[in-house]
C-alpha atoms as a PDB file:
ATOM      1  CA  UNK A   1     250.974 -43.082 208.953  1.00  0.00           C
ATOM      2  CA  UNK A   2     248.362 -42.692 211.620  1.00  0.00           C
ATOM      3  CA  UNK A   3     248.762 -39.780 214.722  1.00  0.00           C
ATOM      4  CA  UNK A   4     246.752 -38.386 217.664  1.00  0.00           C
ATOM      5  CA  UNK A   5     244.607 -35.643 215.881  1.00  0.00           C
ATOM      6  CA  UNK A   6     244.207 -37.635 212.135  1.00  0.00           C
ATOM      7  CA  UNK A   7     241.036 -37.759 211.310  1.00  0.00           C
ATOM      8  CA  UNK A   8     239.611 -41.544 210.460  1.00  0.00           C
ATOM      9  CA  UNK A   9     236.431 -42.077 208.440  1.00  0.00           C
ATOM     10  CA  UNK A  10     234.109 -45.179 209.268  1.00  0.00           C
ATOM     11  CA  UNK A  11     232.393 -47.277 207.708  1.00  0.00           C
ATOM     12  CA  UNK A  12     230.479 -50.808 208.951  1.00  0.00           C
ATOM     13  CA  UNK A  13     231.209 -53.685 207.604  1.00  0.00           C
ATOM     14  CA  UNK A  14     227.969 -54.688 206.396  1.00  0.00           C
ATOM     15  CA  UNK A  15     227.005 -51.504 204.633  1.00  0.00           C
ATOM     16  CA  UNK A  16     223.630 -51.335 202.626  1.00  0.00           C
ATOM     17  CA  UNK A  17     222.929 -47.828 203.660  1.00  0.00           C
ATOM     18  CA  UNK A  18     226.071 -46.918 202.747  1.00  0.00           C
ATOM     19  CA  UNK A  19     226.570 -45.264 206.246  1.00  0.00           C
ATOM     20  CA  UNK A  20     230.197 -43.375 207.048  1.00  0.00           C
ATOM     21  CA  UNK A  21     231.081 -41.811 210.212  1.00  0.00           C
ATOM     22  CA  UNK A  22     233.765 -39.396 210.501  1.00  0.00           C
ATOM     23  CA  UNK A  23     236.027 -39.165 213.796  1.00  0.00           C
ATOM     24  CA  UNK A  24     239.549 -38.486 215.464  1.00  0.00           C
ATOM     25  CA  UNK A  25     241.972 -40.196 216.858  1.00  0.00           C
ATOM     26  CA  UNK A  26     242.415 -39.226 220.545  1.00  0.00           C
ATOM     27  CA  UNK A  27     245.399 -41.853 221.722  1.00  0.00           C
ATOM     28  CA  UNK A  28     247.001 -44.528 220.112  1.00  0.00           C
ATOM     29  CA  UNK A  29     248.157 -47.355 222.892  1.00  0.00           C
ATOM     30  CA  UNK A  30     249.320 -51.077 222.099  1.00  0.00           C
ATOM     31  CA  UNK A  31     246.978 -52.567 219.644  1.00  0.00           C
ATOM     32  CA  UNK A  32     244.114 -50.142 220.859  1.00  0.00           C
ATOM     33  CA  UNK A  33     242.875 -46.757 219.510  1.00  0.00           C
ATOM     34  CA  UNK A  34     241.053 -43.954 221.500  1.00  0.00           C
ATOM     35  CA  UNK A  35     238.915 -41.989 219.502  1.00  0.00           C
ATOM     36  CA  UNK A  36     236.139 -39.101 219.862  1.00  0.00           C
ATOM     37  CA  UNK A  37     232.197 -40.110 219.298  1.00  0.00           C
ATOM     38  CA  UNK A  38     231.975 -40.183 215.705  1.00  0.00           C
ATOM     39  CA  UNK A  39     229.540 -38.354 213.526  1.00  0.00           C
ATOM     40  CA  UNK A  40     227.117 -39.523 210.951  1.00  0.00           C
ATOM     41  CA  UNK A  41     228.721 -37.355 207.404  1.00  0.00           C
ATOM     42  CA  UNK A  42     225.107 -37.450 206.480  1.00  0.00           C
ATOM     43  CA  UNK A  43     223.061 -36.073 209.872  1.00  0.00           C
ATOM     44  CA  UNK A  44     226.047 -34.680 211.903  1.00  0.00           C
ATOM     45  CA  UNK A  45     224.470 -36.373 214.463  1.00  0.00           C
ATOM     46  CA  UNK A  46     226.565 -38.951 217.361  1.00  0.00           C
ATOM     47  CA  UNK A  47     226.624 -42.478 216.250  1.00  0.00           C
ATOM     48  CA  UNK A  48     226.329 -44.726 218.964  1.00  0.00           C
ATOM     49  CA  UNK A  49     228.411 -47.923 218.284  1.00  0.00           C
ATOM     50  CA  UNK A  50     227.716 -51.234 220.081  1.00  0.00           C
ATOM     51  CA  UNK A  51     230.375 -53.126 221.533  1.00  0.00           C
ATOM     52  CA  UNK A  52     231.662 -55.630 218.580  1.00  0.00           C
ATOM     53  CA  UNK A  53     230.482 -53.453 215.912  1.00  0.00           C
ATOM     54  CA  UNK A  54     232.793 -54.577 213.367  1.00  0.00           C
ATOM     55  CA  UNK A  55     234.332 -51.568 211.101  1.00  0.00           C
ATOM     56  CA  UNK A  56     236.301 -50.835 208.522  1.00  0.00           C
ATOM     57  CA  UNK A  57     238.274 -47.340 208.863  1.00  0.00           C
ATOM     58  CA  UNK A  58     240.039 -45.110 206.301  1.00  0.00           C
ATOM     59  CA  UNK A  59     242.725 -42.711 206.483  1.00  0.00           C
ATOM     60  CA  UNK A  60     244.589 -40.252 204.654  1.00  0.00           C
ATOM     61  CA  UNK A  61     248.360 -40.067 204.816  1.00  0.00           C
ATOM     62  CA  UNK A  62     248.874 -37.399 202.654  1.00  0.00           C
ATOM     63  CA  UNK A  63     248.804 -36.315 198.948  1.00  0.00           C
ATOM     64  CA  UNK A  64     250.378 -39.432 197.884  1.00  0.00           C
ATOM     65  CA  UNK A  65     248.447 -42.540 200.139  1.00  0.00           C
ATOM     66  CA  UNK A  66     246.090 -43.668 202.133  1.00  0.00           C
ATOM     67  CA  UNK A  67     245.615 -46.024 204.330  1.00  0.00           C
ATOM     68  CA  UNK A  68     242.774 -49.061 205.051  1.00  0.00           C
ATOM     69  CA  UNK A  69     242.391 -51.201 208.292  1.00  0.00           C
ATOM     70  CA  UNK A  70     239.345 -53.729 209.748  1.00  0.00           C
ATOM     71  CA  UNK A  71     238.978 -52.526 213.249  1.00  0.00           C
ATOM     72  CA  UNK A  72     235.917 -53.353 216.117  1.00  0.00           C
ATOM     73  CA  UNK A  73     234.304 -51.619 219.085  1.00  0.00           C
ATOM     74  CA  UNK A  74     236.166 -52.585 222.446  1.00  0.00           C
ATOM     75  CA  UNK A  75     234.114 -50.757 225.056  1.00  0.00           C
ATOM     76  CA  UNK A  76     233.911 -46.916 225.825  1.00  0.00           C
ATOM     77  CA  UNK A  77     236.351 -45.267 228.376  1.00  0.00           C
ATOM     78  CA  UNK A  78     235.679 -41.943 229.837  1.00  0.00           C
ATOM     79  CA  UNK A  79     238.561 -39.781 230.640  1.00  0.00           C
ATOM     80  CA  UNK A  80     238.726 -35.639 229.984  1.00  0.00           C
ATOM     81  CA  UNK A  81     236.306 -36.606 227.017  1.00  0.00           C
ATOM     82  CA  UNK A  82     233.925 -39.600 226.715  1.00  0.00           C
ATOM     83  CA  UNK A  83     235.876 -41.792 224.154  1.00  0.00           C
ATOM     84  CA  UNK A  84     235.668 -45.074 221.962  1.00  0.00           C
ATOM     85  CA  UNK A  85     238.314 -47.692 221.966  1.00  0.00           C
ATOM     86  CA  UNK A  86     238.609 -49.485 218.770  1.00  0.00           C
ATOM     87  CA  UNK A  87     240.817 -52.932 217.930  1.00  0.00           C
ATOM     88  CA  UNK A  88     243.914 -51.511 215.726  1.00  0.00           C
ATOM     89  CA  UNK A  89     246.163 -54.194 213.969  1.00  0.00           C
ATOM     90  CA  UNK A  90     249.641 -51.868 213.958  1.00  0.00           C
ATOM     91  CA  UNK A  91     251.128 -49.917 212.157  1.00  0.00           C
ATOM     92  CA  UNK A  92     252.889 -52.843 209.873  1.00  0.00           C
ATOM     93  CA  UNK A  93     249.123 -54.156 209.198  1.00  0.00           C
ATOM     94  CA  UNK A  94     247.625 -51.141 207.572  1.00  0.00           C
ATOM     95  CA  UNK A  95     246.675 -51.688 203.918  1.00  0.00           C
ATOM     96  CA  UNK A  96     248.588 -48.850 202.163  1.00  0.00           C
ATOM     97  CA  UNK A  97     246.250 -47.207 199.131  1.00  0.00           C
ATOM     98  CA  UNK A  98     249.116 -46.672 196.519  1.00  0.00           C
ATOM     99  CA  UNK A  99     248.219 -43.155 194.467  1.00  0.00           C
ATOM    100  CA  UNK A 100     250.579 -41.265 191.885  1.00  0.00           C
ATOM    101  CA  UNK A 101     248.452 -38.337 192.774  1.00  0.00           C
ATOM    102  CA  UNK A 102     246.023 -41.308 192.838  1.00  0.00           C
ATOM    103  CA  UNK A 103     245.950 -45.057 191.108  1.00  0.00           C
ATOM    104  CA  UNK A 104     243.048 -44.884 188.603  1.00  0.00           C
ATOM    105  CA  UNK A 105     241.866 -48.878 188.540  1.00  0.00           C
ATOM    106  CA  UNK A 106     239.933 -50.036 184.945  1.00  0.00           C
ATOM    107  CA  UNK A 107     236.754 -50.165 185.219  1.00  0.00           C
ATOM    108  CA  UNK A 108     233.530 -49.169 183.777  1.00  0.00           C
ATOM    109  CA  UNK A 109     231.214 -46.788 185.689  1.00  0.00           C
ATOM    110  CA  UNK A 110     227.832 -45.526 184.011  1.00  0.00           C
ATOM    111  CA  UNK A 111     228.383 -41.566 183.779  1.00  0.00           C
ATOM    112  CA  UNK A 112     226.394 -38.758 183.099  1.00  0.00           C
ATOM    113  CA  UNK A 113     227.837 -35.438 181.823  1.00  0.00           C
ATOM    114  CA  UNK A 114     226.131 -32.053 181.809  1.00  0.00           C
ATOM    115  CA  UNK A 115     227.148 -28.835 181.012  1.00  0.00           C
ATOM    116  CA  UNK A 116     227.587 -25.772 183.261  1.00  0.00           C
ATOM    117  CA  UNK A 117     226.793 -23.030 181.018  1.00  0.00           C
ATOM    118  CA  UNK A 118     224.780 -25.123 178.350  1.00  0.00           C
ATOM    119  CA  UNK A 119     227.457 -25.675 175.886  1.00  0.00           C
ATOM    120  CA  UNK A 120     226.083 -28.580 175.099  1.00  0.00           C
ATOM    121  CA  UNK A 121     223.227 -31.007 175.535  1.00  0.00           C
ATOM    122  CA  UNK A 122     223.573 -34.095 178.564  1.00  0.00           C
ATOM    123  CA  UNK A 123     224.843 -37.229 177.776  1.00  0.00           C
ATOM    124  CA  UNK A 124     225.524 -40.343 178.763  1.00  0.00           C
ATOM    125  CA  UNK A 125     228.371 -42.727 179.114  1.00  0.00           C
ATOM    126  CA  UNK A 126     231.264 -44.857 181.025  1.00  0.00           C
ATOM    127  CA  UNK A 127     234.524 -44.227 182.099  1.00  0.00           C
ATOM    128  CA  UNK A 128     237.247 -45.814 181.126  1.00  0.00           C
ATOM    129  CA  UNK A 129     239.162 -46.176 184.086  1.00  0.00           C
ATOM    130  CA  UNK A 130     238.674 -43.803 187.207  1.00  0.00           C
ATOM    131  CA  UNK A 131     240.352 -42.360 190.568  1.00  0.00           C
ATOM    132  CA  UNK A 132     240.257 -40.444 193.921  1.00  0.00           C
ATOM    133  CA  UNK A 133     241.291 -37.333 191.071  1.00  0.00           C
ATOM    134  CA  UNK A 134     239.706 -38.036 187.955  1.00  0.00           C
ATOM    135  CA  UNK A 135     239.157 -40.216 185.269  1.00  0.00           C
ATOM    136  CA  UNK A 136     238.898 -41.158 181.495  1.00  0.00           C
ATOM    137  CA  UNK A 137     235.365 -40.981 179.797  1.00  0.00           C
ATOM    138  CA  UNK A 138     234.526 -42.436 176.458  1.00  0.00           C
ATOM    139  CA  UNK A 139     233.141 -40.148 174.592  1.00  0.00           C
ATOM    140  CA  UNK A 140     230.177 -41.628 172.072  1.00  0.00           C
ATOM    141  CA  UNK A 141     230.382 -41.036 168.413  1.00  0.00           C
ATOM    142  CA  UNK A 142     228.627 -37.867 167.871  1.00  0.00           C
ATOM    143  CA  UNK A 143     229.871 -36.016 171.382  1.00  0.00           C
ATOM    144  CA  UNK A 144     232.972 -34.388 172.308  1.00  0.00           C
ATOM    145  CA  UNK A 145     233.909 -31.846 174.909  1.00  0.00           C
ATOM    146  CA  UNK A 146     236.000 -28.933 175.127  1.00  0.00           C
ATOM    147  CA  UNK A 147     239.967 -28.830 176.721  1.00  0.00           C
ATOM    148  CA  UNK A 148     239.552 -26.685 179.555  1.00  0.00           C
ATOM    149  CA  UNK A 149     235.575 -26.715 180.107  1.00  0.00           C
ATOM    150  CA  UNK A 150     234.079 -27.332 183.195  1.00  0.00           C
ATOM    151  CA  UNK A 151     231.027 -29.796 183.791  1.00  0.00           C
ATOM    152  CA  UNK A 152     229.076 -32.056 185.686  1.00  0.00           C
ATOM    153  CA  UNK A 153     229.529 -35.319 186.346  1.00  0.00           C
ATOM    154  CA  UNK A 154     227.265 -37.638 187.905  1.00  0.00           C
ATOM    155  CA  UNK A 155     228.238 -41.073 188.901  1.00  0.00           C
ATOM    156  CA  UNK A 156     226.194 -44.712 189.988  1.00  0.00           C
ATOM    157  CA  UNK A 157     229.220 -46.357 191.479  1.00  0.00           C
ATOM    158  CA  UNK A 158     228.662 -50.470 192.141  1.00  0.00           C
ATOM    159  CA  UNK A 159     229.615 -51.561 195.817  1.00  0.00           C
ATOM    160  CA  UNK A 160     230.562 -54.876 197.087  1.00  0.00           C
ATOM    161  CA  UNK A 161     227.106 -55.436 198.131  1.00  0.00           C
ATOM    162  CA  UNK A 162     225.400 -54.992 194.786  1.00  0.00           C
ATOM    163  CA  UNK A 163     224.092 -51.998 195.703  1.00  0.00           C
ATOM    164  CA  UNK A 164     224.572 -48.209 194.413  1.00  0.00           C
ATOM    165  CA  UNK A 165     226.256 -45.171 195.406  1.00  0.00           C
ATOM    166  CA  UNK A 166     225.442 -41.738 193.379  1.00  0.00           C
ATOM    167  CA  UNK A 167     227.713 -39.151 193.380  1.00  0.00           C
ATOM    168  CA  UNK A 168     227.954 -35.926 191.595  1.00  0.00           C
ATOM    169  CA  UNK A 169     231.418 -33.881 191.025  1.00  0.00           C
ATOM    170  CA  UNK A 170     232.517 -30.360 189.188  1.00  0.00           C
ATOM    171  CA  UNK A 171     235.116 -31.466 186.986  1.00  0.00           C
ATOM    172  CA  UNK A 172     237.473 -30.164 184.513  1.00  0.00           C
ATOM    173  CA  UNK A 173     238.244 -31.370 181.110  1.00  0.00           C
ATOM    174  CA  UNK A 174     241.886 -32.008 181.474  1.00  0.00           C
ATOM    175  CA  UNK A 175     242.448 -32.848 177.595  1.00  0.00           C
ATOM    176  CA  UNK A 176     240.912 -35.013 174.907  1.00  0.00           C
ATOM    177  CA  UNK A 177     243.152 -38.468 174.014  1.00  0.00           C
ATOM    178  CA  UNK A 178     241.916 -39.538 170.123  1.00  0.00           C
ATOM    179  CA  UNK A 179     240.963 -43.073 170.017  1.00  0.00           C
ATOM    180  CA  UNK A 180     243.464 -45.433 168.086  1.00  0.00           C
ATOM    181  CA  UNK A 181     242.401 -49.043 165.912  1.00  0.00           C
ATOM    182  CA  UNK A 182     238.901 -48.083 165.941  1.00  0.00           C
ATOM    183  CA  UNK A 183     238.677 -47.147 169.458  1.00  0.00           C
ATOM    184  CA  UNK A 184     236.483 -44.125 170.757  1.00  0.00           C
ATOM    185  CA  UNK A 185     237.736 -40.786 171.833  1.00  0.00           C
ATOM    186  CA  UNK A 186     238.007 -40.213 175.459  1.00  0.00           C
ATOM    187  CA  UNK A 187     238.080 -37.392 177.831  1.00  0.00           C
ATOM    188  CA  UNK A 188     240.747 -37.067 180.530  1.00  0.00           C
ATOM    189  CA  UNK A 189     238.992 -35.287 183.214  1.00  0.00           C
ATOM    190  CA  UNK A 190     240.065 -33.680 186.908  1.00  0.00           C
ATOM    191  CA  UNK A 191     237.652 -33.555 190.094  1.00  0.00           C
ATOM    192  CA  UNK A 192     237.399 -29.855 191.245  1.00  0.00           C
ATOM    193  CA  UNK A 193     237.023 -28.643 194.803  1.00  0.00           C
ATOM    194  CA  UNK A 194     235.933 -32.296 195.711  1.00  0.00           C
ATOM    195  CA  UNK A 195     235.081 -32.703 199.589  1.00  0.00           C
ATOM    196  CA  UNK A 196     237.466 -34.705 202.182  1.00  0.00           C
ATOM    197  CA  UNK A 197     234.288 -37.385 202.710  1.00  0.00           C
ATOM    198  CA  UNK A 198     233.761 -38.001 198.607  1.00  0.00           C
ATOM    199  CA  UNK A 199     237.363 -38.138 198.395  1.00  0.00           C
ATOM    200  CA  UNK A 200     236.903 -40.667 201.047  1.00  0.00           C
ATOM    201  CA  UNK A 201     234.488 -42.469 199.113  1.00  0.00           C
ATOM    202  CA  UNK A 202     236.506 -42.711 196.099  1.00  0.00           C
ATOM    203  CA  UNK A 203     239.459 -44.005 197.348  1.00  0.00           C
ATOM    204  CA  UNK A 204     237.269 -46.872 199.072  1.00  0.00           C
ATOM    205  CA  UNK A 205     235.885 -47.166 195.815  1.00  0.00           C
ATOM    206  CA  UNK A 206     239.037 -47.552 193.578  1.00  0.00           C
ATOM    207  CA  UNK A 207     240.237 -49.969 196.810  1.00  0.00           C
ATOM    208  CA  UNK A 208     237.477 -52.280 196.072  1.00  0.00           C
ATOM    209  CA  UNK A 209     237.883 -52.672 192.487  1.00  0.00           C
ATOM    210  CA  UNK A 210     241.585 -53.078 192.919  1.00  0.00           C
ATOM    211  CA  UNK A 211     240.656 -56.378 195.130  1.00  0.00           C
ATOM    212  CA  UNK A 212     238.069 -57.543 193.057  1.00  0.00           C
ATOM    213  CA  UNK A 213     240.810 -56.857 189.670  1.00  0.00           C
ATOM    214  CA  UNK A 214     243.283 -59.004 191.744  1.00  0.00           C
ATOM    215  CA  UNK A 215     241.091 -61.958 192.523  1.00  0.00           C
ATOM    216  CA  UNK A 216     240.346 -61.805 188.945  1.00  0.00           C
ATOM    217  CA  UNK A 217     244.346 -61.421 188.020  1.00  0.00           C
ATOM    218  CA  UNK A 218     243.767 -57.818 186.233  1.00  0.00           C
ATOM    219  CA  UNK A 219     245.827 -54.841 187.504  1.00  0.00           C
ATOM    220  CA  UNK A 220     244.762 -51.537 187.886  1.00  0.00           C
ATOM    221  CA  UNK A 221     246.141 -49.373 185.614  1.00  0.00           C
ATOM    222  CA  UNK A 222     249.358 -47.509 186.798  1.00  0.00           C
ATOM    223  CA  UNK A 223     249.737 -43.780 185.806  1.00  0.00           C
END
């Protein structure tokens, strides 16, 4: 689930700024993991970490999980390539991200949906539920959208620390599910050519929600 070469994103534990750093594992060695100076996604500059910097650090497995783990700065070793070591629980300690391609959690996220080719005029809405791949938008009264169409979609996705992320993604309308006992239509939709780091993001996101669901005894929805 985690090899010499993967690459890890980072992210600090307290996060206002909603800083990620993106690195690679170097050597893995007891309960201790070697990796190369990260790199801000946002500058591409080094980040310099401070011994007990405490982290949280993402990984994907492959198409089907992905993996979560609270780690700290240990100290800074220099060997063929200056490196930073990092606490690592095990293997057995990783939290495993389940997906089906992905697990889209419930939750309402404040949407905005615009057209590439201006087939129709921007609007707004939430989703329904939402993934690392896609998700369900309700589609107001007087809107609908097109099977097969692609837009944009722009996202303000809540964090943990009441603050915002926005995110914008190309996205394909995968098809358009009628709403039953009074409920509204809603569009299944498909990220398209989303980057590794927002992909990143998502998953983190979806994570989240999946705790906060469980504290509150609601499970994500399964697909």
């Amino acid at each position: 689930m985690l090899n010499i070469g993967d690459m890890i994103t980072l992210e600090p534990s307290i996060n206002p700024n909603g800083e990620k750093y993106k690195c690679r594992v170097v050597e893995i060695m007891e309960n201790k993991l070697y990796i190369d100076y990260p790199l801000n996604n946002k500058t591409g500059k080094t980040v310099f970490l401070l011994n007990g910097t405490q982290l949280k650090a993402f990984v994907t497995a492959d198409s089907t999980s992905a993996y979560f783990f609270d780690t700290a700065v240990l100290g800074r070793v220099k060997q063929n390539i200056p490196m930073i070591v990092l606490s690592f629980p095990s293997m057995d300690s990783m939290y495993k991200i389940q997906r089906r391609e992905y697990v889209r959690v419930e939750t309402p996220v404040d949407v905005a949906i615009h057209s590439l080719n201006g087939e129709f005029q921007p609007f707004v809405s939430i989703t329904r539920d939402i993934s690392a791949g896609g998700a369900a938008i309700i589609l107001p009264s007087s809107k609908t959208l097109i099977q097969g169409v692609d837009i944009l979609t722009h996202f303000v996705l809540p964090t943990l620390t009441e603050d915002y992320l926005y995110v914008t993604f190309k996205s394909n309308v995968i098809r358009i599910v009628e709403g039953k006992n009074g409920e509204k239509n809603r569009a299944s939709i498909r990220f398209v050519d989303i980057s590794e780091s927002d992909r990143q993001l998502l998953i983190k996101f979806c994570f989240e929600r999946q705790l906060l669901l469980k504290k509150k005894g609601i499970r994500e929805v399964e697909i």
